[in-house]
C-alpha atoms as a PDB file:
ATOM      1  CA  UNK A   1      -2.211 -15.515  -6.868  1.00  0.00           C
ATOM      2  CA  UNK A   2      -2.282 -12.643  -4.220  1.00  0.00           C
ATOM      3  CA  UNK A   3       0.815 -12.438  -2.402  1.00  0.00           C
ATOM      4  CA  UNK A   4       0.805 -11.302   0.728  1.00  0.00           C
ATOM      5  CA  UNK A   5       4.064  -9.868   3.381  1.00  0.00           C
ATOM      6  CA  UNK A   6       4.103  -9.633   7.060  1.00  0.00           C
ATOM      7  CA  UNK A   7       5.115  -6.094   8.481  1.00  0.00           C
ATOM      8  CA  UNK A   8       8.865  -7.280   9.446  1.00  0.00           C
ATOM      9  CA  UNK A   9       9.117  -7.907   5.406  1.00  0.00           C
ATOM     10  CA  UNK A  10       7.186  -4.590   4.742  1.00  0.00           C
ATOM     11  CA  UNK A  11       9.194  -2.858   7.072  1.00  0.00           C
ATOM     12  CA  UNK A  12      12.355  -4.004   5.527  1.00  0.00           C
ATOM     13  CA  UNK A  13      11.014  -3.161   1.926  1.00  0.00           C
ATOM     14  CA  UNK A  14       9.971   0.401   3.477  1.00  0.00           C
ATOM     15  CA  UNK A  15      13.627   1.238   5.224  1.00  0.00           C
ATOM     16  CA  UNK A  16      14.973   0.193   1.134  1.00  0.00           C
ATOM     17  CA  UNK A  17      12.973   2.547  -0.531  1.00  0.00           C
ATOM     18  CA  UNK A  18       9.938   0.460  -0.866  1.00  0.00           C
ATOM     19  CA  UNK A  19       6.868   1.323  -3.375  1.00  0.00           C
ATOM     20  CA  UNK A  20       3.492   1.959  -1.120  1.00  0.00           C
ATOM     21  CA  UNK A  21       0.125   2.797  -2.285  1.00  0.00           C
ATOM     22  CA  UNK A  22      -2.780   2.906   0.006  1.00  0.00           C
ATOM     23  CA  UNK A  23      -5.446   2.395  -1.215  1.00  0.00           C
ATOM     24  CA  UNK A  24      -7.864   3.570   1.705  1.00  0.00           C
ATOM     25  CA  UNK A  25     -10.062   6.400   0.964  1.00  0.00           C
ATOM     26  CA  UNK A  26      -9.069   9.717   1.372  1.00  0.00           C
ATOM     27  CA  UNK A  27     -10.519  10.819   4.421  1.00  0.00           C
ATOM     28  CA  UNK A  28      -8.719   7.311   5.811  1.00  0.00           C
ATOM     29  CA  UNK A  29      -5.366   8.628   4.111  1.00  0.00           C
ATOM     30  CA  UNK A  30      -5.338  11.807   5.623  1.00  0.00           C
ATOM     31  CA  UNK A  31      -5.184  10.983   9.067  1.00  0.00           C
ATOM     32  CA  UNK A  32      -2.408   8.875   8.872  1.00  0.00           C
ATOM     33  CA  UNK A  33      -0.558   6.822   6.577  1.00  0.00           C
ATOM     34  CA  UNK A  34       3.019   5.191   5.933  1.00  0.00           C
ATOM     35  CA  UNK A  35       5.577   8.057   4.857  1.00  0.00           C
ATOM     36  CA  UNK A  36       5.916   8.345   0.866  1.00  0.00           C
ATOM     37  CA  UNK A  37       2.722   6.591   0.514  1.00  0.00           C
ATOM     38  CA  UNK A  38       0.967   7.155  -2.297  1.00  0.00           C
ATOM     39  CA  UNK A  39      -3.326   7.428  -2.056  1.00  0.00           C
ATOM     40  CA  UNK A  40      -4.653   5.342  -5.008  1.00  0.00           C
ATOM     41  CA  UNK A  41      -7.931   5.023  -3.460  1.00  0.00           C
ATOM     42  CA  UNK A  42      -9.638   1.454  -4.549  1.00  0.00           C
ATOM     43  CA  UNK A  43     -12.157   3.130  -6.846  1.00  0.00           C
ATOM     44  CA  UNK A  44      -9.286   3.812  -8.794  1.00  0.00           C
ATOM     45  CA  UNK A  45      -6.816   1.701  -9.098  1.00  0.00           C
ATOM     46  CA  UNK A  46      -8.452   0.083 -12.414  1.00  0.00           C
ATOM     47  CA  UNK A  47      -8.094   3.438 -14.124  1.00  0.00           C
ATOM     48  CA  UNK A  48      -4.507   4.059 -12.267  1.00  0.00           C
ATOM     49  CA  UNK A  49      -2.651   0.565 -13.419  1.00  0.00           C
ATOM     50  CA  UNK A  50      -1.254   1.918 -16.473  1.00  0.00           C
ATOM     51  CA  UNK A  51       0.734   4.464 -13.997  1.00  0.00           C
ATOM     52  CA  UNK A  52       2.272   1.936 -11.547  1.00  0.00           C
ATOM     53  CA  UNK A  53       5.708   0.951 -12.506  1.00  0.00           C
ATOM     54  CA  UNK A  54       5.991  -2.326 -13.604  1.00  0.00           C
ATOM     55  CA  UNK A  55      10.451  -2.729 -13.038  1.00  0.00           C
ATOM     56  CA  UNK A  56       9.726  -2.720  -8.899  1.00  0.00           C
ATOM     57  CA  UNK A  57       7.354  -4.657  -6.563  1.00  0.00           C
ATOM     58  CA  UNK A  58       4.849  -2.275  -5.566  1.00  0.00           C
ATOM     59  CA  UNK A  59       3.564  -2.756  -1.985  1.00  0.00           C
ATOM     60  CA  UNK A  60      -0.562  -2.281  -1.181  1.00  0.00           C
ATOM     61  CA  UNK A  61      -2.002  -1.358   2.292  1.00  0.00           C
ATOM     62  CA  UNK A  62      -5.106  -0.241   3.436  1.00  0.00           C
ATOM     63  CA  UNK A  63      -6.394  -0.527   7.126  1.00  0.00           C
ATOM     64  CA  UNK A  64      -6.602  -3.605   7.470  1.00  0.00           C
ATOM     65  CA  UNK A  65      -5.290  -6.004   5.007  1.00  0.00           C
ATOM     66  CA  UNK A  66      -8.353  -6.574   3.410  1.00  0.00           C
ATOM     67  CA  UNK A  67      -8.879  -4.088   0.483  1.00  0.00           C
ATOM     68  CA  UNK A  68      -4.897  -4.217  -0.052  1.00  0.00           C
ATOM     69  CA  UNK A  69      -5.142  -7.998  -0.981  1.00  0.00           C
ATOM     70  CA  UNK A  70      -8.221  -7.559  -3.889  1.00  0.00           C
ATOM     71  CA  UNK A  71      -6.155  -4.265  -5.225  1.00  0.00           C
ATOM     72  CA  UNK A  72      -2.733  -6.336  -5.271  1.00  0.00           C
ATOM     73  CA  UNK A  73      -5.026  -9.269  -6.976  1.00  0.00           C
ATOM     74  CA  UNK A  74      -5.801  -6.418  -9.569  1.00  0.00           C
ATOM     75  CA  UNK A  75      -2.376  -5.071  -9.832  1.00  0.00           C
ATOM     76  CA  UNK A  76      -0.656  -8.304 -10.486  1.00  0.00           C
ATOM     77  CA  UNK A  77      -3.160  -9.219 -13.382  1.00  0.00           C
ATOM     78  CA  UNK A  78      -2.103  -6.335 -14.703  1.00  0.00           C
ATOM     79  CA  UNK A  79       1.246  -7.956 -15.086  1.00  0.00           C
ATOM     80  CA  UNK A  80       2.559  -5.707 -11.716  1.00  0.00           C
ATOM     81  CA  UNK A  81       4.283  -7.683  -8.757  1.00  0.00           C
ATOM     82  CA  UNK A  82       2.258  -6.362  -5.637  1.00  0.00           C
ATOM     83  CA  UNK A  83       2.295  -7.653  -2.632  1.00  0.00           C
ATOM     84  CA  UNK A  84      -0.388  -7.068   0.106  1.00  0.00           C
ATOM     85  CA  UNK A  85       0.401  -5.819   3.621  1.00  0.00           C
ATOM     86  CA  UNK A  86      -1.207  -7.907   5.984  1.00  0.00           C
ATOM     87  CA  UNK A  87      -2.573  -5.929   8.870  1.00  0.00           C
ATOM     88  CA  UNK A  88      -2.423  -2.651   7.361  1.00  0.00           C
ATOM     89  CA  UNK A  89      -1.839   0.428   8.448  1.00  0.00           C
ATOM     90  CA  UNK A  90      -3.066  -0.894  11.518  1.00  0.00           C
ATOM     91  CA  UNK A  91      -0.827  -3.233  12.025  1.00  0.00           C
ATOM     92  CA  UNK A  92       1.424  -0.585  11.009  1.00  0.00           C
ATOM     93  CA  UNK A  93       0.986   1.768  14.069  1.00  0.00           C
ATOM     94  CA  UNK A  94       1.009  -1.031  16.336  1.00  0.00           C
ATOM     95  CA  UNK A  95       4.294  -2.161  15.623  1.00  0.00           C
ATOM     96  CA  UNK A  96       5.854   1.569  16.397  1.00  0.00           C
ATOM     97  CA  UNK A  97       5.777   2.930  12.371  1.00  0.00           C
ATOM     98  CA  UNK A  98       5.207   6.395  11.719  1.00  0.00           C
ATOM     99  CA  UNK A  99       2.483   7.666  10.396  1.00  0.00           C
ATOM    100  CA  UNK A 100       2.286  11.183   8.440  1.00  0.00           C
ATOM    101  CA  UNK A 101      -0.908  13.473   8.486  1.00  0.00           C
ATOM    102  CA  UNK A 102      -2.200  15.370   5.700  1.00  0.00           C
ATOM    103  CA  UNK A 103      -3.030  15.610   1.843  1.00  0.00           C
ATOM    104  CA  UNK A 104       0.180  14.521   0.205  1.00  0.00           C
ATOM    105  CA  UNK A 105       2.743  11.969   0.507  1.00  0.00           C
ATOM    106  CA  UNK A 106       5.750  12.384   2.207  1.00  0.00           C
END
């Protein structure tokens, strides 16, 4: 079963160090995303799994919530305790996170 967090939880994982990986496509990424996000775009999180750490709950957003929940369904059949973000980086935004441009995470 999919578990899914609320920002205030999300933003309390985020401000401890939190795991992220979006998993919106790259041109989504790009123009803005939670800082130290990583980009595991959804067409490749099946070949990715084996990389995600499997000692620390690994958060999952996308835009809107909806992607994040089947790639945190994937994730945590792969024996990986994800949680989806409901709202997404939307949601994100809206409630007054930053967002970082660009390429890479930061």
């Amino acid at each position: 079963m999919v578990r899914e967090v609320d920002m205030r939880t999300f933003a309390a994982a985020h401000r401890d160090g939190a795991i992220v990986v979006d998993v919106r496509e790259p041109y989504e990424y790009v123009t803005g995303h939670v800082p130290g996000a990583e980009a595991v775009p959804m067409r490749a999180v099946h070949t990715r799994l084996g990389d995600l750490p499997r000692n620390r709950p690994i958060y999952v957003i996308c835009a809107s919530g909806n992607r994040s929940l089947t790639a945190a369904s994937w994730m945590a059949s792969a024996g990986i305790e994800a949680y989806s973000v409901a709202g997404g980086t939307g949601a994100w935004a809206s409630a007054g996170g930053p967002l970082v441009t660009g390429a890479t995470r930061s």
